[in-house]
C-alpha atoms as a PDB file:
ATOM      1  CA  UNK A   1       0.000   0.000   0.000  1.00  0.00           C
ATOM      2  CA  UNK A   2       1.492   3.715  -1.132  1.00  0.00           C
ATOM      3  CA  UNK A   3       1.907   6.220   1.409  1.00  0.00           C
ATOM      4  CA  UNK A   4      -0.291   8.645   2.630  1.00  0.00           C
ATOM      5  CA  UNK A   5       0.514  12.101   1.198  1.00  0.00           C
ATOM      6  CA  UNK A   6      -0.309  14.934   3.296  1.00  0.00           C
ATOM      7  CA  UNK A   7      -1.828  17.601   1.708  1.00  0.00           C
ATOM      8  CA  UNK A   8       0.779  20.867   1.114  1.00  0.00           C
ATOM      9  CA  UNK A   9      -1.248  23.510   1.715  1.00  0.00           C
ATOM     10  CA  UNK A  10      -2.263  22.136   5.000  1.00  0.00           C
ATOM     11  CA  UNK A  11       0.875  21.361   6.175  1.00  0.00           C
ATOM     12  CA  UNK A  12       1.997  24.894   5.983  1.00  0.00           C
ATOM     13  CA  UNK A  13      -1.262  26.529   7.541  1.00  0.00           C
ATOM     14  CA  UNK A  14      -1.423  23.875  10.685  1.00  0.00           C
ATOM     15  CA  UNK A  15       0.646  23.318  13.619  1.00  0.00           C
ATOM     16  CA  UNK A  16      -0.175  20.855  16.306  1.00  0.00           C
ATOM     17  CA  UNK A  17       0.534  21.765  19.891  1.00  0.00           C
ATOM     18  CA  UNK A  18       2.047  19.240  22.571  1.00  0.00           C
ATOM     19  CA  UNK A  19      -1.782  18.005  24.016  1.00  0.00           C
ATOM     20  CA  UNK A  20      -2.716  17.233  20.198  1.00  0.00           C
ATOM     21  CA  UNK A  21      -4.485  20.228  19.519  1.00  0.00           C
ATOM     22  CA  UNK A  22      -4.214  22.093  15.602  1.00  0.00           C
ATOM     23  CA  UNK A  23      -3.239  25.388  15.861  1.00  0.00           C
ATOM     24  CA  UNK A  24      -3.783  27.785  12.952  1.00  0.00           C
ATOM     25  CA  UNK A  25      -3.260  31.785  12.069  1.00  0.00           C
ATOM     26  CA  UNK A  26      -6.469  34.718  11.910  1.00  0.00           C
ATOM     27  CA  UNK A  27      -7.642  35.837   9.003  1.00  0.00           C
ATOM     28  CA  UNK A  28      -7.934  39.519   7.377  1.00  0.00           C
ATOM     29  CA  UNK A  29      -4.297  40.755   8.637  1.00  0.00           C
ATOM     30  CA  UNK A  30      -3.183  40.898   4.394  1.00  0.00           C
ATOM     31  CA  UNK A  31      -4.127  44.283   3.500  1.00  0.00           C
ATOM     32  CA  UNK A  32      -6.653  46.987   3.728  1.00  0.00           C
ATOM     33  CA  UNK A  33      -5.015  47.643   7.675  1.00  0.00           C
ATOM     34  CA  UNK A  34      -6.441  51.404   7.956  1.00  0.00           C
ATOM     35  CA  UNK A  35      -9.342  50.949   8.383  1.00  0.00           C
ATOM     36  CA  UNK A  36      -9.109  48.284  11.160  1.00  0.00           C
ATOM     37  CA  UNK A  37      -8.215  49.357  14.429  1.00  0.00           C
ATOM     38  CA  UNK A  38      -5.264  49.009  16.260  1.00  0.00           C
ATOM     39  CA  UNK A  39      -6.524  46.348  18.842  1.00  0.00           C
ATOM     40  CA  UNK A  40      -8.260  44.692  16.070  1.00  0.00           C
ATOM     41  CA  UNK A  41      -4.952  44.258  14.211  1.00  0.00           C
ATOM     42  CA  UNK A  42      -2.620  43.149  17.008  1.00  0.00           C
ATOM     43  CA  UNK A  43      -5.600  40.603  18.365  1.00  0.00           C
ATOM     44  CA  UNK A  44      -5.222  39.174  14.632  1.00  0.00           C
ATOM     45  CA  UNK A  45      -1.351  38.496  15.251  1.00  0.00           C
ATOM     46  CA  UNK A  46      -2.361  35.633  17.473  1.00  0.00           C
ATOM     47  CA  UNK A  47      -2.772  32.578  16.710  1.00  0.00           C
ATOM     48  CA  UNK A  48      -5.806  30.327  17.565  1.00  0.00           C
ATOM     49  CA  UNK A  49      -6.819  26.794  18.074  1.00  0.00           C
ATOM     50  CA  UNK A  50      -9.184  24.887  15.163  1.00  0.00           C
ATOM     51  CA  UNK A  51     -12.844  24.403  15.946  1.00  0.00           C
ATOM     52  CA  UNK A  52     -13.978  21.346  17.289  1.00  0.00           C
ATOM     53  CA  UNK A  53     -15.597  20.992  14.057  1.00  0.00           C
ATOM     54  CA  UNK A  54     -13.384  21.235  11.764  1.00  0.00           C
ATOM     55  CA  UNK A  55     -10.253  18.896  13.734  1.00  0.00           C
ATOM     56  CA  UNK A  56     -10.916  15.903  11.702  1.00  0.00           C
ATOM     57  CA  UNK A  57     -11.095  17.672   8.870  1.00  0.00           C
ATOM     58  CA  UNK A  58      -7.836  19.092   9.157  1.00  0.00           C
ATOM     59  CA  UNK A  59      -6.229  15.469  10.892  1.00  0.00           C
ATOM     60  CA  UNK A  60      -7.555  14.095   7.602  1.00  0.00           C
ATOM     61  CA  UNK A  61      -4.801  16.472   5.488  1.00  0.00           C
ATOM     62  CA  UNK A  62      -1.895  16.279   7.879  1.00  0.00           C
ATOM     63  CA  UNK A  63      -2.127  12.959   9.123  1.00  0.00           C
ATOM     64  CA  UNK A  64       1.881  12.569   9.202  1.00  0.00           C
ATOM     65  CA  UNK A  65       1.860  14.908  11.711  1.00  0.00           C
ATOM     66  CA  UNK A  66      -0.217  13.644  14.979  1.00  0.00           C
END
């Protein structure tokens, strides 16, 4: 049987924290900055954990990595 592949895009845009969790970036921090303010801007710096909805998903197009 081949290996699984993980999927490229995913593998770039997940991380998976030490308790088995998938961490991922905010969206809307590209461009169009001026108009957003300043807390709304550093707040979307931080990262965040995947929604319990969408883990398997994600475990489905890293699985190398848990």
């Amino acid at each position: 049987m081949p290996k699984m592949k993980s999927n490229s895009g995913a593998k770039k845009r997940f991380k998976v924290t030490g308790s088995g969790k998938v961490k991922r970036k905010k969206a809307f921090k590209r461009h169009i900055l001026t108009k957003k303010s300043s807390k709304t801007k550093r707040q979307l710096g931080q990262s965040t954990l995947v929604a319990d909805a969408d883990v398997a998903r994600v475990k489905e197009l890293i699985p190398n990595k848990f």
